[in-house]
PDB file of N, CA and C in Angstrom:
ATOM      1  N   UNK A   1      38.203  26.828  49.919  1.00  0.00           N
ATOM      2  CA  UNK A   1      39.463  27.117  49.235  1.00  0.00           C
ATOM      3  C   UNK A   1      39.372  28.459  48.513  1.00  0.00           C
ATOM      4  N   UNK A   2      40.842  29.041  47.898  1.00  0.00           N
ATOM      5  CA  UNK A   2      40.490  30.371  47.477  1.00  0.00           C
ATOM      6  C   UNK A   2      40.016  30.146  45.705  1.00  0.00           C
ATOM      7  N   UNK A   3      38.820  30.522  45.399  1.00  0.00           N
ATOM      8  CA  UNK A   3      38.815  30.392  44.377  1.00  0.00           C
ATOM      9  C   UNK A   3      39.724  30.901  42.740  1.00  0.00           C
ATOM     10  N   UNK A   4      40.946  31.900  43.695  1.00  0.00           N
ATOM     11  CA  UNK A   4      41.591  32.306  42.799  1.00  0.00           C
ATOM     12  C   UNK A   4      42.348  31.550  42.186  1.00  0.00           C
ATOM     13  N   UNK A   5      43.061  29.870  43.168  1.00  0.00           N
ATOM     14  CA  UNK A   5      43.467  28.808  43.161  1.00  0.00           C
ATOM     15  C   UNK A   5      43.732  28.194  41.797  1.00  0.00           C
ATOM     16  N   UNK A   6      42.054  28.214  41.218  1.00  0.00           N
ATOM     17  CA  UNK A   6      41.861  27.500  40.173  1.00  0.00           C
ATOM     18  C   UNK A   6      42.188  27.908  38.798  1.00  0.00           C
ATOM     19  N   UNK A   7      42.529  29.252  39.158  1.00  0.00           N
ATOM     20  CA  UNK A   7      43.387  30.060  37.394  1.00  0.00           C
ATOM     21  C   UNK A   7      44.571  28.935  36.935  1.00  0.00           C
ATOM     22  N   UNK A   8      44.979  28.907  38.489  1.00  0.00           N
ATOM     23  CA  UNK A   8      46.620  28.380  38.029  1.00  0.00           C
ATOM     24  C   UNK A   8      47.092  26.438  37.975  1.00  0.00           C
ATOM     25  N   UNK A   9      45.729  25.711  37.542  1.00  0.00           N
ATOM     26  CA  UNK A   9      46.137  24.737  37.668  1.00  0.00           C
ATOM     27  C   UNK A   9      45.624  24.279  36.420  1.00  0.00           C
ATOM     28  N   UNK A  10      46.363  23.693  35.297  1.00  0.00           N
ATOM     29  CA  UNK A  10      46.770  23.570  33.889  1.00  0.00           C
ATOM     30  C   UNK A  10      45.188  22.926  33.617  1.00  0.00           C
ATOM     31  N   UNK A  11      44.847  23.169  32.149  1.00  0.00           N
ATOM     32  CA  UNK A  11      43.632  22.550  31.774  1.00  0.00           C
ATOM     33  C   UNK A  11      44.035  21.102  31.505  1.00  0.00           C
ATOM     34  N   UNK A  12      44.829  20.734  31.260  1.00  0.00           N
ATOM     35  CA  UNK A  12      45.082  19.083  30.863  1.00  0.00           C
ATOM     36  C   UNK A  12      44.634  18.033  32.236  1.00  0.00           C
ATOM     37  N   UNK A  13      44.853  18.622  33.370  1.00  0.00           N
ATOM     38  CA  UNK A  13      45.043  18.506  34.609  1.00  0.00           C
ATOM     39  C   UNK A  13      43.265  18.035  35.148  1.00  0.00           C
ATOM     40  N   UNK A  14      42.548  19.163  34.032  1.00  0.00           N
ATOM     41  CA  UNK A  14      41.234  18.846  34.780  1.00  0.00           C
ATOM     42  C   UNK A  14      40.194  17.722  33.959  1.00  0.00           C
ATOM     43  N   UNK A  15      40.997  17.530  33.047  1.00  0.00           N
ATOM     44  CA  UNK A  15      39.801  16.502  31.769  1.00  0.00           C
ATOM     45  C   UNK A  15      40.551  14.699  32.722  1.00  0.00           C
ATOM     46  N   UNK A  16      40.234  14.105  31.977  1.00  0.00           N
ATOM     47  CA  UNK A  16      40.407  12.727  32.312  1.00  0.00           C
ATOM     48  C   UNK A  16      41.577  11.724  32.927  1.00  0.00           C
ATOM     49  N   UNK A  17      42.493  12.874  32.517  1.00  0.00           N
ATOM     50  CA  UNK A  17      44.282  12.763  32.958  1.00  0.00           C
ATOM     51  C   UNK A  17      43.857  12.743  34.299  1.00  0.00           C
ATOM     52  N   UNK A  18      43.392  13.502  34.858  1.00  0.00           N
ATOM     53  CA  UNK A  18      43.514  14.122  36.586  1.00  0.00           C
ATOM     54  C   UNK A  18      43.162  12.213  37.404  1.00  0.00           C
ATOM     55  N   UNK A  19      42.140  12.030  36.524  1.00  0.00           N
ATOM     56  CA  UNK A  19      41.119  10.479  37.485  1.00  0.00           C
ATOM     57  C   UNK A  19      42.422   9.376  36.680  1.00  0.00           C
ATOM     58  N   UNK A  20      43.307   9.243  35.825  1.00  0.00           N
ATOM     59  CA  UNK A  20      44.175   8.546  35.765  1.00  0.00           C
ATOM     60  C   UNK A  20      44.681   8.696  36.540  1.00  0.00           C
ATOM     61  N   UNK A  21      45.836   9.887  36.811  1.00  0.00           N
ATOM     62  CA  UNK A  21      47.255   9.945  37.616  1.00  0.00           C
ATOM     63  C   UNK A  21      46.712  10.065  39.030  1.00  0.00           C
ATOM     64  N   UNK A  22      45.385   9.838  39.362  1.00  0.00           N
ATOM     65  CA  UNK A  22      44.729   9.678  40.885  1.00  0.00           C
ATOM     66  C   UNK A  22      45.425   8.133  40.825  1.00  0.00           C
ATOM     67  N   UNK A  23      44.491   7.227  39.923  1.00  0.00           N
ATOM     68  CA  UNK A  23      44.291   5.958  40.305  1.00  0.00           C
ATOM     69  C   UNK A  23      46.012   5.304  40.335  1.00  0.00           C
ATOM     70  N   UNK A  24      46.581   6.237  39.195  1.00  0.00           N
ATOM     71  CA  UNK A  24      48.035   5.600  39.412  1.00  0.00           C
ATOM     72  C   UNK A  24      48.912   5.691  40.582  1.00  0.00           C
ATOM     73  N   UNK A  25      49.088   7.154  41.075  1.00  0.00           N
ATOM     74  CA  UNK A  25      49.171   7.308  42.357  1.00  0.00           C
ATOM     75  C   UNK A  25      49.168   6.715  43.977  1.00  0.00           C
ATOM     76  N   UNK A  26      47.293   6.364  43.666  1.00  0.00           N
ATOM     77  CA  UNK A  26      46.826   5.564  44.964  1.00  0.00           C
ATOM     78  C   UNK A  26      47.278   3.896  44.854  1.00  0.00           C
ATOM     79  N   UNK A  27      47.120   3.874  43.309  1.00  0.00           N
ATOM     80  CA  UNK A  27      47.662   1.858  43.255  1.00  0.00           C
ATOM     81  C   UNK A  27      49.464   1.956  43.749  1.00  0.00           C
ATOM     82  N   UNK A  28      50.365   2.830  44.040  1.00  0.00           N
ATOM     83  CA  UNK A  28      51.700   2.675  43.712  1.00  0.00           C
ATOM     84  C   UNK A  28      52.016   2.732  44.917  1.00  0.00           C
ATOM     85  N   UNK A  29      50.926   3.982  46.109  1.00  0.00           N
ATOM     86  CA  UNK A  29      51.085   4.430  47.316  1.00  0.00           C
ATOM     87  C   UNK A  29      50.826   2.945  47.688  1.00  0.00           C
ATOM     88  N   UNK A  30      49.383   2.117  47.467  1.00  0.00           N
ATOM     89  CA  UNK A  30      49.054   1.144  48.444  1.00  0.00           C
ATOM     90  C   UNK A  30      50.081  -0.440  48.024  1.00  0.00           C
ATOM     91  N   UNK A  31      50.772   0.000  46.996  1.00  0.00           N
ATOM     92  CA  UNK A  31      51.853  -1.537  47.134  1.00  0.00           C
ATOM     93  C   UNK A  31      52.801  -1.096  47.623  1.00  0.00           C
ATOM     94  N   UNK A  32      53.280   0.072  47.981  1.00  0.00           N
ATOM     95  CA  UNK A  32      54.603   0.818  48.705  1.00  0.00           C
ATOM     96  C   UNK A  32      53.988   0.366  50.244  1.00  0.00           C
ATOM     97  N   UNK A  33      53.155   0.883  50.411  1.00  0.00           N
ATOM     98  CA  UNK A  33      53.029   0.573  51.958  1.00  0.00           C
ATOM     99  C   UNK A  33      52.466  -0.899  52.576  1.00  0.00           C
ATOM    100  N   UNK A  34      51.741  -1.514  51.488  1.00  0.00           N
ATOM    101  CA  UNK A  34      51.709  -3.260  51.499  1.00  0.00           C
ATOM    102  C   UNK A  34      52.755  -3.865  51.425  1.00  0.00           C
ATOM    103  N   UNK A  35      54.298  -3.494  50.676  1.00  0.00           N
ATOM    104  CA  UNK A  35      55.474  -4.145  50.560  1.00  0.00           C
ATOM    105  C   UNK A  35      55.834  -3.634  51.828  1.00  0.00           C
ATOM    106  N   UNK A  36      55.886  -2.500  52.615  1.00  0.00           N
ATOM    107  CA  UNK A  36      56.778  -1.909  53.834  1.00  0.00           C
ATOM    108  C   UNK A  36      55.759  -2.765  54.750  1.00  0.00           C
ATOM    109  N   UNK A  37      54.914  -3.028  54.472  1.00  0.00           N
ATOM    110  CA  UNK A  37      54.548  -3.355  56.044  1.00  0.00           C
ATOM    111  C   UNK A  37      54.788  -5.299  56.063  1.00  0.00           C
ATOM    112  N   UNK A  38      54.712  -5.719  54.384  1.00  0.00           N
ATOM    113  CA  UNK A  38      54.967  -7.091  54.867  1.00  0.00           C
ATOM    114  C   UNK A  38      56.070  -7.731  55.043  1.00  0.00           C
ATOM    115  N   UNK A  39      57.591  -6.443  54.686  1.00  0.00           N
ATOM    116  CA  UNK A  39      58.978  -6.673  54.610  1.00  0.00           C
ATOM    117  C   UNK A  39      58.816  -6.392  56.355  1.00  0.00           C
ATOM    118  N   UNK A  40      58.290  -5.099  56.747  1.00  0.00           N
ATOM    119  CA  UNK A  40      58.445  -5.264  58.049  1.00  0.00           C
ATOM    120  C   UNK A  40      57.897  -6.450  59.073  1.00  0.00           C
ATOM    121  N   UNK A  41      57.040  -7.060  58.852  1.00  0.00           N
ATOM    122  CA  UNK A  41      56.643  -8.107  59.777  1.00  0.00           C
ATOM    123  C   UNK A  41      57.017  -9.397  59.446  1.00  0.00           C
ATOM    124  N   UNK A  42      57.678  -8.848  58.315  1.00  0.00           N
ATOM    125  CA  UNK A  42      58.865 -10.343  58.335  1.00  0.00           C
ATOM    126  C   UNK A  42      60.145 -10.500  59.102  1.00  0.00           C
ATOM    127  N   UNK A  43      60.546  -9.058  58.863  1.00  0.00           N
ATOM    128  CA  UNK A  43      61.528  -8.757  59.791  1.00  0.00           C
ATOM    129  C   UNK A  43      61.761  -8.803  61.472  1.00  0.00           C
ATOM    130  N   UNK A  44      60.502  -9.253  61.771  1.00  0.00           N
ATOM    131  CA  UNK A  44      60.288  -9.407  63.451  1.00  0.00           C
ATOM    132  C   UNK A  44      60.369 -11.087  63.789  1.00  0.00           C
ATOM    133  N   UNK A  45      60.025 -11.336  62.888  1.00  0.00           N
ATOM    134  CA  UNK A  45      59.732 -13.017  62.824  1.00  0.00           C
ATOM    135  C   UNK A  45      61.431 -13.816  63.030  1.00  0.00           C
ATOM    136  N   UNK A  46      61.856 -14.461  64.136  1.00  0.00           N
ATOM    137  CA  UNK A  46      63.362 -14.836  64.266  1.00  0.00           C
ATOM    138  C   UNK A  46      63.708 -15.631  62.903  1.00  0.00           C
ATOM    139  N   UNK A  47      65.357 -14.944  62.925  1.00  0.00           N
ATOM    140  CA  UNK A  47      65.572 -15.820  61.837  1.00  0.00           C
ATOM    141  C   UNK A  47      66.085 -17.299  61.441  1.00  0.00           C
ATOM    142  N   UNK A  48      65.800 -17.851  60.215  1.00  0.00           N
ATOM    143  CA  UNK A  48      65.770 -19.298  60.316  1.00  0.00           C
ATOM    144  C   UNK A  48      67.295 -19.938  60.845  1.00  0.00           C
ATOM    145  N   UNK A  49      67.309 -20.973  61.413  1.00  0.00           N
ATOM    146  CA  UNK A  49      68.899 -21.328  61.081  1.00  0.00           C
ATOM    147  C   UNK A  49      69.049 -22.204  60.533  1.00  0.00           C
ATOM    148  N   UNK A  50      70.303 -21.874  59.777  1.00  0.00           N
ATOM    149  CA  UNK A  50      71.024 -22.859  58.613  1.00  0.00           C
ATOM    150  C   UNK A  50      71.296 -24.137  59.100  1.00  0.00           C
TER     151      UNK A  50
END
């Protein structure tokens, strides 16, 4: 990467905040795509009748 990169990315960004808003991120990505994929394979399944 270019090391000039690193002037411009805020100091708050690099202390302990950064490994929070990772973990918040990755937990929000993997129930977004755990809810899409189990709404979708519900959606294949015929539906009940009344």
């Amino acid at each position: 990467m270019n090391p000039k990169f690193y002037h411009k990315i805020p100091a708050d960004f690099l202390t302990g905040k950064a490994i929070l808003i990772l973990i918040v991120t990755l937990c929000s990505a993997f129930s977004f795509l755990l809810g899409y994929f189990v709404g979708k394979s519900q959606m294949e399944a015929p539906p009940a009748l009344l």
